[in-house]
PDB file of N, CA and C in Angstrom:
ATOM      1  N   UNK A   1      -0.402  15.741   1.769  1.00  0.00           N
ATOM      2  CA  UNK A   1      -1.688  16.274   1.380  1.00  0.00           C
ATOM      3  C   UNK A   1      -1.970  15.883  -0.071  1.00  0.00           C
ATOM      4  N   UNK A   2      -3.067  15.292  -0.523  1.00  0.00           N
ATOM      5  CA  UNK A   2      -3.634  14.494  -1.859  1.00  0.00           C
ATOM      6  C   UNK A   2      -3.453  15.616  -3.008  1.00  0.00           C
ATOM      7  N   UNK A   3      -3.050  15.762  -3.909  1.00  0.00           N
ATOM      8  CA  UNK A   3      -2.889  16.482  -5.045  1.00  0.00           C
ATOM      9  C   UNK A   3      -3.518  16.092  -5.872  1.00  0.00           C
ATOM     10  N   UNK A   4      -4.573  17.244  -6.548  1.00  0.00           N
ATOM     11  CA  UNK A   4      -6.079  16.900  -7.531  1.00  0.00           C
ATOM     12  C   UNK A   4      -5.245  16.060  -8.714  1.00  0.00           C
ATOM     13  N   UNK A   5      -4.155  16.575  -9.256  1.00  0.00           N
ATOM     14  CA  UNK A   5      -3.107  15.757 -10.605  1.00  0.00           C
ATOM     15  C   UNK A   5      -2.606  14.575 -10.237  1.00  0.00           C
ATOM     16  N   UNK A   6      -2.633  14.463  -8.696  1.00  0.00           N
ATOM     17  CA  UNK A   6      -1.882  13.157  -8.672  1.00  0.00           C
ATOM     18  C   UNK A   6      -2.615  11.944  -9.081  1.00  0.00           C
ATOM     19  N   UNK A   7      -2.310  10.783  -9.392  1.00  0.00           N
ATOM     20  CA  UNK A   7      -2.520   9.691  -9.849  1.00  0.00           C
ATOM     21  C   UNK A   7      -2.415   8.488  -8.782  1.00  0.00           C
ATOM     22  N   UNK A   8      -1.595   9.254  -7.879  1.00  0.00           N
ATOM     23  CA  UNK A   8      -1.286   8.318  -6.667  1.00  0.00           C
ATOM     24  C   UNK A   8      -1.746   8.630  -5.764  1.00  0.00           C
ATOM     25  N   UNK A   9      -2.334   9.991  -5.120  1.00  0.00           N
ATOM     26  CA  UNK A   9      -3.016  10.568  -4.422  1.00  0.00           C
ATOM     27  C   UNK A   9      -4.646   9.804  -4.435  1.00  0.00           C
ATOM     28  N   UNK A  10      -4.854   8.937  -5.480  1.00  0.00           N
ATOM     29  CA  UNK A  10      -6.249   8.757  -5.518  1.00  0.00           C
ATOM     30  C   UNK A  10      -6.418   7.362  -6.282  1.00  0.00           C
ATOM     31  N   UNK A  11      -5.402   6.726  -5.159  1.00  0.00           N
ATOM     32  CA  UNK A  11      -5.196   4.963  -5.399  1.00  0.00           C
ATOM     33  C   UNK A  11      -6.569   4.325  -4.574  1.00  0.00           C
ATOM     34  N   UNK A  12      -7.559   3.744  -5.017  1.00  0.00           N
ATOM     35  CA  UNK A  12      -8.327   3.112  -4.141  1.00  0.00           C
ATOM     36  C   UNK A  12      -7.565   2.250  -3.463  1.00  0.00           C
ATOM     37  N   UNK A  13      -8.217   2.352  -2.076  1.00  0.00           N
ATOM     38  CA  UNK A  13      -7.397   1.585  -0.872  1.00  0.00           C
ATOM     39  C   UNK A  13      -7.250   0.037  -1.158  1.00  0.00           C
ATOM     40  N   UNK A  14      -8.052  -0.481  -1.898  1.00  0.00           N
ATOM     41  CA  UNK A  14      -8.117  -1.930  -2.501  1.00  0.00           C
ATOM     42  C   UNK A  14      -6.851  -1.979  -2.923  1.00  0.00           C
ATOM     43  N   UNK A  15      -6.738  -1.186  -3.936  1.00  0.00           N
ATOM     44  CA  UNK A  15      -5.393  -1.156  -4.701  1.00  0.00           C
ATOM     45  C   UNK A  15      -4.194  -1.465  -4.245  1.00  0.00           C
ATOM     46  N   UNK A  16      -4.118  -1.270  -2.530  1.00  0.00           N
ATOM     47  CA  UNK A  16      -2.627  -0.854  -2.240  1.00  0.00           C
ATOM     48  C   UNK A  16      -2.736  -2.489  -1.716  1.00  0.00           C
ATOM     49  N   UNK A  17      -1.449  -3.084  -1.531  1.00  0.00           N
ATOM     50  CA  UNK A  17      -1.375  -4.333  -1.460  1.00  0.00           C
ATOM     51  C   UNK A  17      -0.104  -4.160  -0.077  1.00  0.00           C
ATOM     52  N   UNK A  18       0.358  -3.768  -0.182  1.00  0.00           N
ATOM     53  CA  UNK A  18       1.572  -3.145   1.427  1.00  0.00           C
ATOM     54  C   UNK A  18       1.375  -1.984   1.449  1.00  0.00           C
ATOM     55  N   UNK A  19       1.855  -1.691   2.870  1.00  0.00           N
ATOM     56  CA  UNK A  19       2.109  -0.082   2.836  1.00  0.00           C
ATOM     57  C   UNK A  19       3.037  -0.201   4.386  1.00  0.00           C
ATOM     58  N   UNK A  20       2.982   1.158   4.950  1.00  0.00           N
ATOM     59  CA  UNK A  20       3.380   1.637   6.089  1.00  0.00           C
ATOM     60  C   UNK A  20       3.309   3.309   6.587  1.00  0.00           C
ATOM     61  N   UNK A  21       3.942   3.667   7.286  1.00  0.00           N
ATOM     62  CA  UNK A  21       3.168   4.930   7.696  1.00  0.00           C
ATOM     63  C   UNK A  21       4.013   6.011   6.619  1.00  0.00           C
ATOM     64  N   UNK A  22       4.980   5.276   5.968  1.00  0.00           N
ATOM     65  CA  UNK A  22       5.827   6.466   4.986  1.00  0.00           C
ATOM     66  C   UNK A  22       6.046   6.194   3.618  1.00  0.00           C
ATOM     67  N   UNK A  23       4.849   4.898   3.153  1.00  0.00           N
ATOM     68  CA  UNK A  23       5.054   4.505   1.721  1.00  0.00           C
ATOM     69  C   UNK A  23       3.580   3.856   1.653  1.00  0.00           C
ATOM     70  N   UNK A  24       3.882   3.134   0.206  1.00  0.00           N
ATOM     71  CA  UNK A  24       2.680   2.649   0.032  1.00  0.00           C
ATOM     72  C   UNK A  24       3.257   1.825  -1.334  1.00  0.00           C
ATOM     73  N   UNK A  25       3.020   0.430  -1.028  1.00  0.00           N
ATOM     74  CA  UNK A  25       2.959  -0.491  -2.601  1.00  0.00           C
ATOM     75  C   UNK A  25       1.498  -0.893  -3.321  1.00  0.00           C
ATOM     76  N   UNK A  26       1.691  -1.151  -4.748  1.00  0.00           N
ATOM     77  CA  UNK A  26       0.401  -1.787  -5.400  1.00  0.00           C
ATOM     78  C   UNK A  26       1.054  -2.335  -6.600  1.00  0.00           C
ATOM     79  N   UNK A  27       0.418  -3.258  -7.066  1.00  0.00           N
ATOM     80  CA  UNK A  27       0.350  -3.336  -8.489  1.00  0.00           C
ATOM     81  C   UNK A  27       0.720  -2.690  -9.408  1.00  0.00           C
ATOM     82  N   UNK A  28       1.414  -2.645 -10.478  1.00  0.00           N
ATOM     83  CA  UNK A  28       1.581  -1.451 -11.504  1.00  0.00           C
ATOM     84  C   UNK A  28       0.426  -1.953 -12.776  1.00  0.00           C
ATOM     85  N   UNK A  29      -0.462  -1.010 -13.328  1.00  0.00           N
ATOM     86  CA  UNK A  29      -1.363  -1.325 -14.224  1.00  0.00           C
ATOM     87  C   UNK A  29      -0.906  -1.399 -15.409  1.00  0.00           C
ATOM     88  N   UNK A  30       0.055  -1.002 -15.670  1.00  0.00           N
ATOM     89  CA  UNK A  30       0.713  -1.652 -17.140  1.00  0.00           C
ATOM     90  C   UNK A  30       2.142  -3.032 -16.557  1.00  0.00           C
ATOM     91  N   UNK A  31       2.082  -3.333 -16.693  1.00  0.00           N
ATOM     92  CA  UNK A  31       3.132  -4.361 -16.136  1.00  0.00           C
ATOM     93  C   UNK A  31       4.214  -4.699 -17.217  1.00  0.00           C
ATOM     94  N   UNK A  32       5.288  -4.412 -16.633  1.00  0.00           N
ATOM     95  CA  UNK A  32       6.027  -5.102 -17.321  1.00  0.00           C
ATOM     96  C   UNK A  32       6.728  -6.471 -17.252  1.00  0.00           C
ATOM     97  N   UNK A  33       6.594  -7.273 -16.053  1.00  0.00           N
ATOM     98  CA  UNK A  33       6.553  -8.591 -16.217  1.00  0.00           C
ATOM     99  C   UNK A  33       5.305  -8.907 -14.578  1.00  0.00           C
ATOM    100  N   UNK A  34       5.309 -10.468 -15.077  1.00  0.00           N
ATOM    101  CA  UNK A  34       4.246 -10.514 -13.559  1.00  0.00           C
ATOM    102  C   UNK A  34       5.269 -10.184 -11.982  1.00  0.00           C
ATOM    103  N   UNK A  35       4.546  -9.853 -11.469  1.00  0.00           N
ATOM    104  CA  UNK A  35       5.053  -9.375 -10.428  1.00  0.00           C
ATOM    105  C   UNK A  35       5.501  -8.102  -9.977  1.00  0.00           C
ATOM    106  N   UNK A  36       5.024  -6.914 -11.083  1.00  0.00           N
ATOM    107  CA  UNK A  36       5.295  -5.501 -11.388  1.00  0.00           C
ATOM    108  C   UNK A  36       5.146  -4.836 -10.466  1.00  0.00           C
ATOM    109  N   UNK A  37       6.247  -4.498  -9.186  1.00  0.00           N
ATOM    110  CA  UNK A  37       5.394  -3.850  -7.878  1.00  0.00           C
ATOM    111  C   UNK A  37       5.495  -2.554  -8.225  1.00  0.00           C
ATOM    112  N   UNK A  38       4.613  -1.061  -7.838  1.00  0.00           N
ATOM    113  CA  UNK A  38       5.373  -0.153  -7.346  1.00  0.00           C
ATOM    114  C   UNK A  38       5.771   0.007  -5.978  1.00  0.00           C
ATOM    115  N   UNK A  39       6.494   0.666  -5.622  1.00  0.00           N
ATOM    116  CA  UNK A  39       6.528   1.373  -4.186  1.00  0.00           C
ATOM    117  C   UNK A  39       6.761   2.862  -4.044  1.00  0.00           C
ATOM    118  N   UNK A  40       6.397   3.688  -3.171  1.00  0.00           N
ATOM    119  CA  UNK A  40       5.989   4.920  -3.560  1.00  0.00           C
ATOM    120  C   UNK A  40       6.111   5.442  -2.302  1.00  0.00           C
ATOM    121  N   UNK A  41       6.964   6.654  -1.769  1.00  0.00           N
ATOM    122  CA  UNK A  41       6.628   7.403  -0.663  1.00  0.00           C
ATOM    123  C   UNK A  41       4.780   7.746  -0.473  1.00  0.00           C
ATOM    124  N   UNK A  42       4.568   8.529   0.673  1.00  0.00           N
ATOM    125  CA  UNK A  42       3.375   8.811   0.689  1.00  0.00           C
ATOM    126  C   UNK A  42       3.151  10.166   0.728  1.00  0.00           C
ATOM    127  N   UNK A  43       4.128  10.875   0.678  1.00  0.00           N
ATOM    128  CA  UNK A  43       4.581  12.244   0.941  1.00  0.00           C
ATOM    129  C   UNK A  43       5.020  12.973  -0.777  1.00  0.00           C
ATOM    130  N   UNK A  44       4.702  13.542  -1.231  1.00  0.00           N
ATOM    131  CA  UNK A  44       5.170  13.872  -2.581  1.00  0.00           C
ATOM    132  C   UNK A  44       6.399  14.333  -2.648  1.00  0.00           C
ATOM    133  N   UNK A  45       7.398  13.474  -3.634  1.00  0.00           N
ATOM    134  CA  UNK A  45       8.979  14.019  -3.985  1.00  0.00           C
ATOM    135  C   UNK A  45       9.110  13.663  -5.391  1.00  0.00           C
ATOM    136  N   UNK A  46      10.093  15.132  -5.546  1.00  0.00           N
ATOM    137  CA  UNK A  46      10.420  15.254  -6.903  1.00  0.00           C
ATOM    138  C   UNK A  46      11.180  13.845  -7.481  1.00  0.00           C
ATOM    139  N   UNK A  47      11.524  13.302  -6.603  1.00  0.00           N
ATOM    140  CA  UNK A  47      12.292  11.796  -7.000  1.00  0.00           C
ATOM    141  C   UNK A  47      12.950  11.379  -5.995  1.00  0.00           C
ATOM    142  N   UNK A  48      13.737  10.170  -6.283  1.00  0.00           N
ATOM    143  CA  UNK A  48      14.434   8.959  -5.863  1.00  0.00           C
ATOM    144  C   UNK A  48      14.783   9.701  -4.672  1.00  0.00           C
ATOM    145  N   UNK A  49      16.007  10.871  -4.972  1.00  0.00           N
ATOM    146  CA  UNK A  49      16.855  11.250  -4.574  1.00  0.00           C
ATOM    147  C   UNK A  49      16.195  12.467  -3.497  1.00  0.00           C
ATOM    148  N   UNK A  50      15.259  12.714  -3.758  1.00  0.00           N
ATOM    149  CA  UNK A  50      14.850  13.858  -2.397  1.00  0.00           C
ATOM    150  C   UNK A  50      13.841  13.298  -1.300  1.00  0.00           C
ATOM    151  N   UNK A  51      13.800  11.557  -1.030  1.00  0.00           N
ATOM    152  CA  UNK A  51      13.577  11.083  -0.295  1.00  0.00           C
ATOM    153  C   UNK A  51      14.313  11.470   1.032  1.00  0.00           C
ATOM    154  N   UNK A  52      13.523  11.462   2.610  1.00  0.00           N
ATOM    155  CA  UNK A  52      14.352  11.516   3.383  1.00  0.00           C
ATOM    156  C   UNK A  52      14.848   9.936   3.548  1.00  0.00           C
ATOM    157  N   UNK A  53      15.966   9.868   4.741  1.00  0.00           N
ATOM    158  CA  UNK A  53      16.701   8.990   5.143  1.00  0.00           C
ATOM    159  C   UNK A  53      15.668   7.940   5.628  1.00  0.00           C
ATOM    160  N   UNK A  54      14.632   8.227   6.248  1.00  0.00           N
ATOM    161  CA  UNK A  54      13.444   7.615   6.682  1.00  0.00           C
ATOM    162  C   UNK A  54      12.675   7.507   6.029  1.00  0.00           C
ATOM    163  N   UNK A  55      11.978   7.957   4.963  1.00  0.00           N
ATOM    164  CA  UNK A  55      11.317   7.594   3.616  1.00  0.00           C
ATOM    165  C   UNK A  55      12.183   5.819   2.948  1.00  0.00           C
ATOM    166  N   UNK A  56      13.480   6.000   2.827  1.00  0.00           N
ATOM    167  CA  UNK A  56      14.127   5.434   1.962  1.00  0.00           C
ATOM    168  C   UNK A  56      14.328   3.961   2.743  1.00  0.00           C
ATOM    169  N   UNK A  57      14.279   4.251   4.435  1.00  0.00           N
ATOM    170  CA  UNK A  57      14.243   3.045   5.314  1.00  0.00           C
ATOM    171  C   UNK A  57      12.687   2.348   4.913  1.00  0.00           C
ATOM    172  N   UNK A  58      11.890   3.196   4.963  1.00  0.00           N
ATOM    173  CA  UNK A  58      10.208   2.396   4.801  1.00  0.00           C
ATOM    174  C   UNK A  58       9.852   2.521   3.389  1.00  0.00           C
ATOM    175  N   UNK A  59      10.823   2.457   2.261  1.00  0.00           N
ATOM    176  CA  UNK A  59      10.354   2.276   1.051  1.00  0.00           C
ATOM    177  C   UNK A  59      11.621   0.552   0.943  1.00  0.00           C
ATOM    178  N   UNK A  60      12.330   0.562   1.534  1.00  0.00           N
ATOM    179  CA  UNK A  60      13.241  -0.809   1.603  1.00  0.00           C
ATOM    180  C   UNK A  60      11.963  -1.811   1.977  1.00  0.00           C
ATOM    181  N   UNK A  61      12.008  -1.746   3.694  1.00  0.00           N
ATOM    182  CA  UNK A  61      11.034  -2.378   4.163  1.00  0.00           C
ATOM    183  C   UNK A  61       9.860  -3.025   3.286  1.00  0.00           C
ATOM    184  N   UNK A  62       9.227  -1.931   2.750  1.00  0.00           N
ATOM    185  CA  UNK A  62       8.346  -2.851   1.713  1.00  0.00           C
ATOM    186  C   UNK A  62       8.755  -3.210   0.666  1.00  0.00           C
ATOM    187  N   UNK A  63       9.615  -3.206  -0.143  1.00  0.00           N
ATOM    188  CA  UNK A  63      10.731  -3.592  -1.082  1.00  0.00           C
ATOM    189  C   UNK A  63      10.926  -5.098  -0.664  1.00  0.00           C
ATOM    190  N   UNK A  64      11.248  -5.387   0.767  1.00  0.00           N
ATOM    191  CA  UNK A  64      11.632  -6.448   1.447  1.00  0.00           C
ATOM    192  C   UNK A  64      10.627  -7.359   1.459  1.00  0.00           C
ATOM    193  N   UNK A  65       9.110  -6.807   2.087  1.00  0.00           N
ATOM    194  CA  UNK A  65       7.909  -7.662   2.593  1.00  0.00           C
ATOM    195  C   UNK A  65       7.430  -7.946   0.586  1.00  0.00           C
ATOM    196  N   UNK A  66       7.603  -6.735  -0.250  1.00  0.00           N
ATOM    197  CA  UNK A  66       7.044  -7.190  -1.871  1.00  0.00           C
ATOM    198  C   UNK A  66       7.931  -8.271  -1.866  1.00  0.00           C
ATOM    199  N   UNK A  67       9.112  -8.332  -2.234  1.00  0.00           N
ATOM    200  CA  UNK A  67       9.782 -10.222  -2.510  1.00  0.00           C
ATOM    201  C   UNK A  67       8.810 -11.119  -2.090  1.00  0.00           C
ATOM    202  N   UNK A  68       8.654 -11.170  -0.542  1.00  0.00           N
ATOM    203  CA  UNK A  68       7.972 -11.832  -0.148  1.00  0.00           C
ATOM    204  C   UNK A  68       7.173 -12.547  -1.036  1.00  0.00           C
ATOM    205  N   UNK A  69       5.965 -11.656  -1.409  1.00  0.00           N
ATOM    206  CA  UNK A  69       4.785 -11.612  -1.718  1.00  0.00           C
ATOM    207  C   UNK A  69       5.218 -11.994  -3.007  1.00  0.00           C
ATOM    208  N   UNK A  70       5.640 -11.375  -3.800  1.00  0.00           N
ATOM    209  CA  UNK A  70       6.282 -11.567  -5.347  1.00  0.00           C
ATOM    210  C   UNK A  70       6.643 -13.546  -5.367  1.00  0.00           C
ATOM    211  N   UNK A  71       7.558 -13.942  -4.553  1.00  0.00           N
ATOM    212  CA  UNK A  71       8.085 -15.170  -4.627  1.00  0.00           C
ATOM    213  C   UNK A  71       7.114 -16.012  -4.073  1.00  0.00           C
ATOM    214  N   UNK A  72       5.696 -15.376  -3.232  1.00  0.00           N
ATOM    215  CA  UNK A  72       4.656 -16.666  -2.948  1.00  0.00           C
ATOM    216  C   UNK A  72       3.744 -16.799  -4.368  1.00  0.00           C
ATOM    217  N   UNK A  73       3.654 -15.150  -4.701  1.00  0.00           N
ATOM    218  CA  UNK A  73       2.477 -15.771  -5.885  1.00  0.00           C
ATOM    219  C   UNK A  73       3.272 -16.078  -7.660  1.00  0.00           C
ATOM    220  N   UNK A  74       4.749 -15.609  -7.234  1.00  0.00           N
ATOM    221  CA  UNK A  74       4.812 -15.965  -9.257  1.00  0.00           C
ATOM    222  C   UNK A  74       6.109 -16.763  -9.147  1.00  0.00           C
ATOM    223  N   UNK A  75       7.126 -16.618  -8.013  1.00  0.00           N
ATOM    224  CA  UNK A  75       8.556 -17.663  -8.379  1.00  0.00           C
ATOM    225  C   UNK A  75       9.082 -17.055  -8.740  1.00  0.00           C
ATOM    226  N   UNK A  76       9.763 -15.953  -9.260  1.00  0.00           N
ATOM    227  CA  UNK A  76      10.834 -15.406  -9.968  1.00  0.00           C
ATOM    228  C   UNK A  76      12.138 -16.270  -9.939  1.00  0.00           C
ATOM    229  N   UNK A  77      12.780 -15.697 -11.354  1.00  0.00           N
ATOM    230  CA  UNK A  77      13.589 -16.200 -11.366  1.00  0.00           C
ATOM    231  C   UNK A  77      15.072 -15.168 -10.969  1.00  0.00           C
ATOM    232  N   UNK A  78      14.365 -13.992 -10.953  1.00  0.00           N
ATOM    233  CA  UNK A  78      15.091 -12.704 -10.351  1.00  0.00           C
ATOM    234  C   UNK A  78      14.377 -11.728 -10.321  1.00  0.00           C
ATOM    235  N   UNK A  79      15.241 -10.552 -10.207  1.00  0.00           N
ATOM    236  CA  UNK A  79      14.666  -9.386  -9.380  1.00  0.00           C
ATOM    237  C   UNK A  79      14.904  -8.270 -10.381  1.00  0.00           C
ATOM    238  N   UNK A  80      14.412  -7.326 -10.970  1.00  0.00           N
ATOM    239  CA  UNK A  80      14.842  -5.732 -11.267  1.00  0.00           C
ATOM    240  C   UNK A  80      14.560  -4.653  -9.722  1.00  0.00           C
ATOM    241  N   UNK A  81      14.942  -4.272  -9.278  1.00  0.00           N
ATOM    242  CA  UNK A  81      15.134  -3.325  -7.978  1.00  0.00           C
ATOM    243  C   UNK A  81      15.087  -2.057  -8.699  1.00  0.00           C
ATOM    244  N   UNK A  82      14.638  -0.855  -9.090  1.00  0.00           N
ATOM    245  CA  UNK A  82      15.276   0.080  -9.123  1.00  0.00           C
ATOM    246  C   UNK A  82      14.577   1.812  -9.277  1.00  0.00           C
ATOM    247  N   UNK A  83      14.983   2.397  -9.561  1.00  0.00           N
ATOM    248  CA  UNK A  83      13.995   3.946  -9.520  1.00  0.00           C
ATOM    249  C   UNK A  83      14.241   4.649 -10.889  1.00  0.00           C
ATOM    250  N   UNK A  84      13.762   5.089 -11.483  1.00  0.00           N
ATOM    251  CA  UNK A  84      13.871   5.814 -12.828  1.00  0.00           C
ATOM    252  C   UNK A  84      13.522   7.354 -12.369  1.00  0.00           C
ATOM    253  N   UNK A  85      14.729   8.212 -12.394  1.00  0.00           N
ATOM    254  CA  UNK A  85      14.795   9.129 -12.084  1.00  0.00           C
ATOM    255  C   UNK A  85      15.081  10.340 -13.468  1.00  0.00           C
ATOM    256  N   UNK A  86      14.390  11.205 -13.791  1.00  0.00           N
ATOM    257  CA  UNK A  86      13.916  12.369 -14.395  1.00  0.00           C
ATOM    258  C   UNK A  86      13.832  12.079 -16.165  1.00  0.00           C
ATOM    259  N   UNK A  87      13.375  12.867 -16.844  1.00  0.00           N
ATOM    260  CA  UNK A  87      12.843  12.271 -18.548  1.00  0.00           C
ATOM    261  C   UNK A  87      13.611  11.236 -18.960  1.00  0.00           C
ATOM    262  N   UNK A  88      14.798  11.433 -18.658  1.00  0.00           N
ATOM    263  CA  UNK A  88      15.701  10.490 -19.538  1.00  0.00           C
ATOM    264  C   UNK A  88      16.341   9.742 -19.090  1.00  0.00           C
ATOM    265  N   UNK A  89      15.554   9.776 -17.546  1.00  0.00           N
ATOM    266  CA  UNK A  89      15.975   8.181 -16.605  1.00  0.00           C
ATOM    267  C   UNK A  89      15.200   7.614 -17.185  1.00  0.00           C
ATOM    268  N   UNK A  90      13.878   7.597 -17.193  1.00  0.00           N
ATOM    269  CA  UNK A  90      12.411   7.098 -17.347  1.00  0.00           C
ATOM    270  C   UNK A  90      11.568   7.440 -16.703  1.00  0.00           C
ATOM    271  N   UNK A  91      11.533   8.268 -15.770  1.00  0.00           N
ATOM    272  CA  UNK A  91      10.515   8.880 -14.783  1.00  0.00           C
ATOM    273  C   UNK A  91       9.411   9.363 -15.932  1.00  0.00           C
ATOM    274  N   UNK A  92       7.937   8.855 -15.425  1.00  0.00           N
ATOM    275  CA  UNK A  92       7.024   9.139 -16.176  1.00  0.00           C
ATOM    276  C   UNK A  92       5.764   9.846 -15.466  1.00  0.00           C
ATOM    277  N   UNK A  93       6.087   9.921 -14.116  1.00  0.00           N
ATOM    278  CA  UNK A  93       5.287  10.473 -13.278  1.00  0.00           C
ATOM    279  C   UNK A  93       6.194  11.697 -12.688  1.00  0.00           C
ATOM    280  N   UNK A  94       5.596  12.834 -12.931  1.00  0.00           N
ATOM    281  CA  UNK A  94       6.785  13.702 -12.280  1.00  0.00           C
ATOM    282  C   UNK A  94       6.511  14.697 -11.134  1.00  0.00           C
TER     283      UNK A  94
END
């Protein structure tokens, strides 16, 4: 259910570039290099870690299909993979 604070709750559909029935990828608007994906449950969690087992299968999945997409439009020369979990992980959305 869309939360008035959320930021992600109120992604124009343009925006989203993958998804599936338990996530959703886009663009990140500050980027830190080209190819900046997010990926994002669609369900609100406090983090990484209170994903279900099935959240974490369809946040891979598009993890998998972003490479894809990442290596048709920029080439990388590698990958950062990862989740920033609570203030002083880096979590900035909470």
């Amino acid at each position: 259910m869309p939360q008035a604070d959320c930021i992600f709750c109120h992604l124009p559909q343009t925006s989203i570039v993958l998804e599936n029935d338990l996530a959703v990828a886009f663009w990140d608007i500050h980027p830190v290099s080209q190819g900046h994906l997010l990926v994002i449950p669609r369900t609100h969690r406090r983090d990484f870690f209170d994903l279900s087992e099935e959240e974490l299968l369809a946040i891979n999945r598009l993890i998998q299909a972003g490479k894809t997409l990442i290596d048709q439009q920029y080439h990388p020369d590698g990958y950062n993979v990862g989740a920033n979990v609570g203030l002083y992980g880096g979590q900035t959305v909470m």
